[in-house]
N, C-alpha and C. Protein backbone atom coordinates (compact mmCIF):
# COMPACT_ATOMS: atom_id res chain seq x y z
N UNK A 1 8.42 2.90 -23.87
CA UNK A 1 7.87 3.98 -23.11
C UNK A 1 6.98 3.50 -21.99
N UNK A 2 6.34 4.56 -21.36
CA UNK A 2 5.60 4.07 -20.21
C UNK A 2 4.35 3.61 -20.90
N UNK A 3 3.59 3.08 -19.68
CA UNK A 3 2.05 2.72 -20.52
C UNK A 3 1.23 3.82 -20.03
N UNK A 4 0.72 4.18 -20.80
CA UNK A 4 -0.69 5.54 -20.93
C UNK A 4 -1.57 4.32 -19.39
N UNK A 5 -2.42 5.69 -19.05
CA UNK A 5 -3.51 5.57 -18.17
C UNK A 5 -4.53 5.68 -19.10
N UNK A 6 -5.77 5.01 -18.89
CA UNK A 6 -6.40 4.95 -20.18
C UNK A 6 -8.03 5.22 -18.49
N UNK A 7 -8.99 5.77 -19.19
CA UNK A 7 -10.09 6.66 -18.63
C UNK A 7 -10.69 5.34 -17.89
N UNK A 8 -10.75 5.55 -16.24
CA UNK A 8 -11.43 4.22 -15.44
C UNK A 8 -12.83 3.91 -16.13
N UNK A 9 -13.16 2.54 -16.11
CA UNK A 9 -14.51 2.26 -16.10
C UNK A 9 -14.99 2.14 -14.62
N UNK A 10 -14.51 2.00 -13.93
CA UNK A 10 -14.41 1.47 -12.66
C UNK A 10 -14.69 2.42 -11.60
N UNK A 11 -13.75 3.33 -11.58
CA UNK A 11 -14.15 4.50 -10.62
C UNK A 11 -14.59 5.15 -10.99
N UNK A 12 -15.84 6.25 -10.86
CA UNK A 12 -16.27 6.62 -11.47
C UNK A 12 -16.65 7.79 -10.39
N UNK A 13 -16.55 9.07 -10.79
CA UNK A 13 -16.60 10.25 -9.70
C UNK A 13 -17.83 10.49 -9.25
N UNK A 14 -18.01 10.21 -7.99
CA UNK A 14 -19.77 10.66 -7.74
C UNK A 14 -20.39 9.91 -7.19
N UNK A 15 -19.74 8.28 -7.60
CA UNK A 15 -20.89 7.03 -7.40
C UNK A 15 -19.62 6.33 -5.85
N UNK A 16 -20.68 5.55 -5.37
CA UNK A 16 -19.60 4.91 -4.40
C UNK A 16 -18.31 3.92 -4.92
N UNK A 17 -17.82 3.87 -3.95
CA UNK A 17 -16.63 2.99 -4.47
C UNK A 17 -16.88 1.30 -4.73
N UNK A 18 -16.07 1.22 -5.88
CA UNK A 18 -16.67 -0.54 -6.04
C UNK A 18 -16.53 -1.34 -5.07
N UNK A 19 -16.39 -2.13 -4.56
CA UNK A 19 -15.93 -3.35 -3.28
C UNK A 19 -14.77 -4.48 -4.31
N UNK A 20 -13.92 -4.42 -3.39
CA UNK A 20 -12.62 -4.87 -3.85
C UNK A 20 -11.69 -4.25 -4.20
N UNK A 21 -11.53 -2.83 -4.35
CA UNK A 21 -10.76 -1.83 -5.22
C UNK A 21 -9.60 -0.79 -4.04
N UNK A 22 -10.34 -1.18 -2.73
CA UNK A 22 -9.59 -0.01 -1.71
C UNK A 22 -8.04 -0.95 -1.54
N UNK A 23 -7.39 0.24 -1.82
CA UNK A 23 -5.83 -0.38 -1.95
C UNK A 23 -4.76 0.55 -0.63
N UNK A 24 -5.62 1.58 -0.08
CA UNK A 24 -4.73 1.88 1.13
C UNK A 24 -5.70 3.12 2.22
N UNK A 25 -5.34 3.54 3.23
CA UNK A 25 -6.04 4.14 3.80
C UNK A 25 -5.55 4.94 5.00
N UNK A 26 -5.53 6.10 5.66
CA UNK A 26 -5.08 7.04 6.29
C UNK A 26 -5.80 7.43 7.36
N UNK A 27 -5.39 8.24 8.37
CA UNK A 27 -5.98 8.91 9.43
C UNK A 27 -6.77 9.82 9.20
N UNK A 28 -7.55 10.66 10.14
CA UNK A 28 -8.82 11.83 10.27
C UNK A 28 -7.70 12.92 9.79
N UNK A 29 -7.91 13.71 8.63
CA UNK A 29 -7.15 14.88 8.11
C UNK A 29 -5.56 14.82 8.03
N UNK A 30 -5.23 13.54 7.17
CA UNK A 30 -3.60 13.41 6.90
C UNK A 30 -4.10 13.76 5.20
N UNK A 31 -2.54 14.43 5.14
CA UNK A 31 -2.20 14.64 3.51
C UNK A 31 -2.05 13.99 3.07
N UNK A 32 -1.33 12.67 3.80
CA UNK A 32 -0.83 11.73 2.67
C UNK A 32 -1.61 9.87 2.82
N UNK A 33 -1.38 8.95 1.83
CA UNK A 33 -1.43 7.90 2.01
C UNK A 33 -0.72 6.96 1.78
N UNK A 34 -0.27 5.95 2.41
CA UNK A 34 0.17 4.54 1.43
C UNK A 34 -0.79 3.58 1.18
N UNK A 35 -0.12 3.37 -0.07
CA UNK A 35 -1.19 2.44 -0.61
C UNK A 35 -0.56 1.19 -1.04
N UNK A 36 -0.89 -0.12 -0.97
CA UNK A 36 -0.56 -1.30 -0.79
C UNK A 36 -0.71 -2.26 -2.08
N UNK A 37 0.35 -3.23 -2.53
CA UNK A 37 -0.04 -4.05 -3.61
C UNK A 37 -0.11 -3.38 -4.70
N UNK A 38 0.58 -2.37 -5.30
CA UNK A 38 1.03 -1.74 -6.09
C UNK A 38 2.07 -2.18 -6.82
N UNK A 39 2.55 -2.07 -8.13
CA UNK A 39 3.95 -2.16 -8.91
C UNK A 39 4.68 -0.93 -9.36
N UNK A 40 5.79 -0.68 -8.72
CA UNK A 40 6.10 0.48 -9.23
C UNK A 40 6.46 0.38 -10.57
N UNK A 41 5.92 2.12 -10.84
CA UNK A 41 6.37 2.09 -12.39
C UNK A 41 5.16 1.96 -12.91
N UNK A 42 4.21 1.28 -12.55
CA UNK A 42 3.01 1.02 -13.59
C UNK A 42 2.20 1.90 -13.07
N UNK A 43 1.08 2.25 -14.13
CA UNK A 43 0.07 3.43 -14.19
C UNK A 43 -0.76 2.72 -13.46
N UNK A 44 -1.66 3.67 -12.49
CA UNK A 44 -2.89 3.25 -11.54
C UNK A 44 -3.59 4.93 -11.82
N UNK A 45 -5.16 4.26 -12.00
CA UNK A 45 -6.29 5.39 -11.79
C UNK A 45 -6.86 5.22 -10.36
N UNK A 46 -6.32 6.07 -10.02
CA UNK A 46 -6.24 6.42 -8.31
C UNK A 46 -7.70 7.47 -8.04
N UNK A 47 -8.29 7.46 -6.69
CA UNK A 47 -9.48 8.11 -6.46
C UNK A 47 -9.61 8.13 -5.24
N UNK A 48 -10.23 8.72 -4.14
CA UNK A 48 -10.47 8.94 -3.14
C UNK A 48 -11.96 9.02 -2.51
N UNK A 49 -12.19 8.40 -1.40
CA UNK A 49 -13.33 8.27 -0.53
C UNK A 49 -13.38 8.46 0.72
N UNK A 50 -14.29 9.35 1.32
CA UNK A 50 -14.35 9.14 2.86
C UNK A 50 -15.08 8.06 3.40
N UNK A 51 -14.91 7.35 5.19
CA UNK A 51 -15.54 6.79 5.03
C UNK A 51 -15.79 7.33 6.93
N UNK A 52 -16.82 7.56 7.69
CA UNK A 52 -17.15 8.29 8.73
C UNK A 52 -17.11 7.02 9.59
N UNK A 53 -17.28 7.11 11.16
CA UNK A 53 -17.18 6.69 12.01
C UNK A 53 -18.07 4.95 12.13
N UNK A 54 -19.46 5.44 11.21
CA UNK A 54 -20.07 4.25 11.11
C UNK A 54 -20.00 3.41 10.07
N UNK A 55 -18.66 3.73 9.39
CA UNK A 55 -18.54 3.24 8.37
C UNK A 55 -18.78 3.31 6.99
N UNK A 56 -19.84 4.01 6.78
CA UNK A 56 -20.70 4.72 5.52
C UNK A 56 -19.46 5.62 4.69
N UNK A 57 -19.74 5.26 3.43
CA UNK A 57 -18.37 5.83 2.35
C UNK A 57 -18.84 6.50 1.71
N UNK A 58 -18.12 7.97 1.72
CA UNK A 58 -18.62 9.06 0.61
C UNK A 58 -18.57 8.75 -1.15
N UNK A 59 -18.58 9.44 -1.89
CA UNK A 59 -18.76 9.46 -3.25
C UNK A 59 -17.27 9.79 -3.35
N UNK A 60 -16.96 8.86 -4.29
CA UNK A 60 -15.39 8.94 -5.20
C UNK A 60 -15.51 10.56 -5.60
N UNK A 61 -14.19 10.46 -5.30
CA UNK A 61 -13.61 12.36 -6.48
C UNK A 61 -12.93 11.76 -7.69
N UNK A 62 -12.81 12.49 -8.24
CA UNK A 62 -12.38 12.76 -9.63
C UNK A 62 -11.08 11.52 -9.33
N UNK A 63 -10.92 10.63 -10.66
CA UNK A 63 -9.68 10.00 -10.56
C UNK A 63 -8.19 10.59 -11.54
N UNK A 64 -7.66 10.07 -11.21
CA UNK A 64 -6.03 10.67 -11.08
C UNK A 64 -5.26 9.68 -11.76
N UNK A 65 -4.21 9.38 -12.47
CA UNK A 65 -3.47 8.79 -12.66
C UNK A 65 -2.20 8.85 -12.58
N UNK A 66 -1.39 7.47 -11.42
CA UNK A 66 -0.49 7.94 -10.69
C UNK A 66 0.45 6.47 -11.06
N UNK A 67 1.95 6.96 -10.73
CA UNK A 67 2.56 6.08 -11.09
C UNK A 67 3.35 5.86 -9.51
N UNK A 68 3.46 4.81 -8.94
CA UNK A 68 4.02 4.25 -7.37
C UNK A 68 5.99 4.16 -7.79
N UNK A 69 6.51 4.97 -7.13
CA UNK A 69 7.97 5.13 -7.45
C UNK A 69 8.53 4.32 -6.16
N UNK A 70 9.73 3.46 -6.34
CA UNK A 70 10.41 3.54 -5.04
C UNK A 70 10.83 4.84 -4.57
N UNK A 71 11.29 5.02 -2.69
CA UNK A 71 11.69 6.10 -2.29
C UNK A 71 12.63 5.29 -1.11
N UNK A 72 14.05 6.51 -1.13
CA UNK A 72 14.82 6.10 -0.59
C UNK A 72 14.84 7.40 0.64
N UNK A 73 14.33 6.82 1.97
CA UNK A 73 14.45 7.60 3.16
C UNK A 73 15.66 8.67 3.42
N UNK A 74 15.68 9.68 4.18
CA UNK A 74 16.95 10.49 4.49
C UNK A 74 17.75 9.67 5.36
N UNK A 75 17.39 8.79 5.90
CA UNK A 75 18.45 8.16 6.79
C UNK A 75 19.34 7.11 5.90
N UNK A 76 18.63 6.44 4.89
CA UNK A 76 19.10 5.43 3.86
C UNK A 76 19.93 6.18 3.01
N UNK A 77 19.75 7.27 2.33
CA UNK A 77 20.34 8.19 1.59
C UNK A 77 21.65 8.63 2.19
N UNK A 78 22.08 8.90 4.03
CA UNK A 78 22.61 9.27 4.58
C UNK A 78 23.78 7.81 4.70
N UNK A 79 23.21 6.89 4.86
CA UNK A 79 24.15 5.74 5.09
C UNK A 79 24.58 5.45 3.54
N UNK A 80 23.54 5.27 2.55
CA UNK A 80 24.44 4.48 1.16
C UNK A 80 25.55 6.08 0.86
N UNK A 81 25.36 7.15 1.14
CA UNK A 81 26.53 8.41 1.23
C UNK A 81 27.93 8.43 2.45
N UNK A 82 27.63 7.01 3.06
CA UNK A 82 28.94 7.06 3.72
C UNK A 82 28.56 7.47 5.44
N UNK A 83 27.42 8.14 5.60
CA UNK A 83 27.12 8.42 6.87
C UNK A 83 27.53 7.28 7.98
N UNK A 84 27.55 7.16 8.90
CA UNK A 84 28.01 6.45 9.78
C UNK A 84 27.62 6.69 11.51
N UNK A 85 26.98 7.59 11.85
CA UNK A 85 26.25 8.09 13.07
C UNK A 85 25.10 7.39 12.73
N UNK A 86 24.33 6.98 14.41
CA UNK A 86 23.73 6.26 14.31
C UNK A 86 22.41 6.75 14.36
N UNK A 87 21.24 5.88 14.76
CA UNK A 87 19.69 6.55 13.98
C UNK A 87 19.11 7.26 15.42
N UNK A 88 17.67 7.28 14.90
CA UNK A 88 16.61 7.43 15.61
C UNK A 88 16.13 9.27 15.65
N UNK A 89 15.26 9.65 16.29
CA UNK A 89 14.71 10.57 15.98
C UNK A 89 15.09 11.54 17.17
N UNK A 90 15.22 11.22 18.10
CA UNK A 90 15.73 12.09 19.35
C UNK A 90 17.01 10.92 20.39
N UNK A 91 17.36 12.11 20.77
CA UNK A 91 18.49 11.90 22.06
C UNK A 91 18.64 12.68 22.75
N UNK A 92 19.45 11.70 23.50
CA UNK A 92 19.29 13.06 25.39
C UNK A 92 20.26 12.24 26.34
N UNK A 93 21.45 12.61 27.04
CA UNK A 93 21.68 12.04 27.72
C UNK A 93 21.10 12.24 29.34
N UNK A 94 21.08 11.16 29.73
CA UNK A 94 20.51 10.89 31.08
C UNK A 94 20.84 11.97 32.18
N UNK A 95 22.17 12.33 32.37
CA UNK A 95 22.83 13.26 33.10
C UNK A 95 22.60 14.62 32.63
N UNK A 96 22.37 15.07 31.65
CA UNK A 96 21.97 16.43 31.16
C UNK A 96 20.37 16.32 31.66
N UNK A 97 19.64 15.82 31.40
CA UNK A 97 18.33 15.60 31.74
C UNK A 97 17.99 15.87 33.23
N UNK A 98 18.72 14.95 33.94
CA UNK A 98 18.90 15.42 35.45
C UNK A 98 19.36 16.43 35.80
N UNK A 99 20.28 17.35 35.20
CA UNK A 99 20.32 18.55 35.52
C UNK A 99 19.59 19.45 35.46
N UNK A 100 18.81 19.52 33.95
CA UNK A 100 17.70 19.85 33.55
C UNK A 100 16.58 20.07 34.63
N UNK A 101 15.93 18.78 35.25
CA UNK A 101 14.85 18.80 36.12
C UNK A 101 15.52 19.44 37.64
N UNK A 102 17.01 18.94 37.75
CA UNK A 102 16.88 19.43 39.41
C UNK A 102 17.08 21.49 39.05
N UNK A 103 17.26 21.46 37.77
CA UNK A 103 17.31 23.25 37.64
C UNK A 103 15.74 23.87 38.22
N UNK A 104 15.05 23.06 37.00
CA UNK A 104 13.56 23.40 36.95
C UNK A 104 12.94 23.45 38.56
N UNK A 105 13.35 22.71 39.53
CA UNK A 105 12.85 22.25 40.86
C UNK A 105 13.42 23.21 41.68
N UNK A 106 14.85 23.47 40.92
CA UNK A 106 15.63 24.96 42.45
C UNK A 106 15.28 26.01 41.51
N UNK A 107 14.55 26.33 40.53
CA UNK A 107 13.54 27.82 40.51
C UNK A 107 12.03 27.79 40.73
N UNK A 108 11.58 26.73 40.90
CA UNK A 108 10.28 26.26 41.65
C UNK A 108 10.68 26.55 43.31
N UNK A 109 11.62 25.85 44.07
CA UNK A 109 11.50 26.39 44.62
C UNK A 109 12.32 27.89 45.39
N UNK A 110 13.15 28.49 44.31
CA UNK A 110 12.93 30.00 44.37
C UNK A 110 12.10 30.90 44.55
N UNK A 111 11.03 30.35 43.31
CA UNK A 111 10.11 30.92 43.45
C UNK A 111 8.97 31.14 44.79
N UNK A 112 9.03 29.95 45.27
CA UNK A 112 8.20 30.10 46.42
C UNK A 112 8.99 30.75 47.73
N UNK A 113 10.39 30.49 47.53
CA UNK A 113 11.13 31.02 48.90
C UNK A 113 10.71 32.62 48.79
N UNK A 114 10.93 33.48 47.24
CA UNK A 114 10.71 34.71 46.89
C UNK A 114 9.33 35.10 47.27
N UNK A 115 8.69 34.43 47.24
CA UNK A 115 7.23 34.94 47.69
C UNK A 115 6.90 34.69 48.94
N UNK A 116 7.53 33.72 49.46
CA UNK A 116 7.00 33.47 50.86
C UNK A 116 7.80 34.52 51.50
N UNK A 117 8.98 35.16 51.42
CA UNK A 117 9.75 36.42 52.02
C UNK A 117 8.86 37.77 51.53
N UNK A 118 7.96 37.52 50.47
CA UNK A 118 7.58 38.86 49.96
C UNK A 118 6.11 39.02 50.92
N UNK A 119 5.74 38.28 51.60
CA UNK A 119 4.32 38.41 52.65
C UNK A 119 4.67 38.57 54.37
């Protein structure tokens, strides 16, 4: 079976965080974190701290016990399923694009031909 999480001595809710123990760390108001030097599969008593601009670290919250899983991305999932189109997050071809802007530029200047006839 798995191994039980057994109650930190270590973190302890309230008090600052020990030195040596920070295992990952995130941006100003993200949901999530990675955390580093982990084994998946094995139990970790996990806890959280802020730490402000000058550096100064809030008081641990309550700890958690969490187990680090591998994860297989939608694009990885998409290829070991046979997918075969290729990656990245956006596309655009060059020539649609240019049409795009010289549109935007002949109702810019519509617009001004329309108003300059309307005075």
């Amino acid at each position: 079976g798995l191994q039980p999480c057994t109650t930190s001595t270590v973190l302890i809710p309230g008090n600052d965080p020990p030195a040596g123990y920070q295992c990952g760390s995130s941006a100003k108001g993200a949901s999530q974190i990675t955390a580093t030097g982990l084994t998946n599969g094995e139990a970790y008593n996990v806890a959280v701290s802020a730490v402000d601009t000058y550096f100064n670290t809030g008081a641990l919250s309550a700890s958690t016990c969490e187990r680090p899983q591998p994860v297989t991305s939608f694009y990885q999932a998409y290829r070991d399923a046979g997918g075969k189109d290729g990656g990245g997050f956006c596309s655009f071809s060059p020539r649609n694009a240019g049409r795009a802007t010289l549109s935007l530029f002949g109702l810019i200047g519509l617009g001004a031909l329309l108003r300059r006839r309307a005075r």
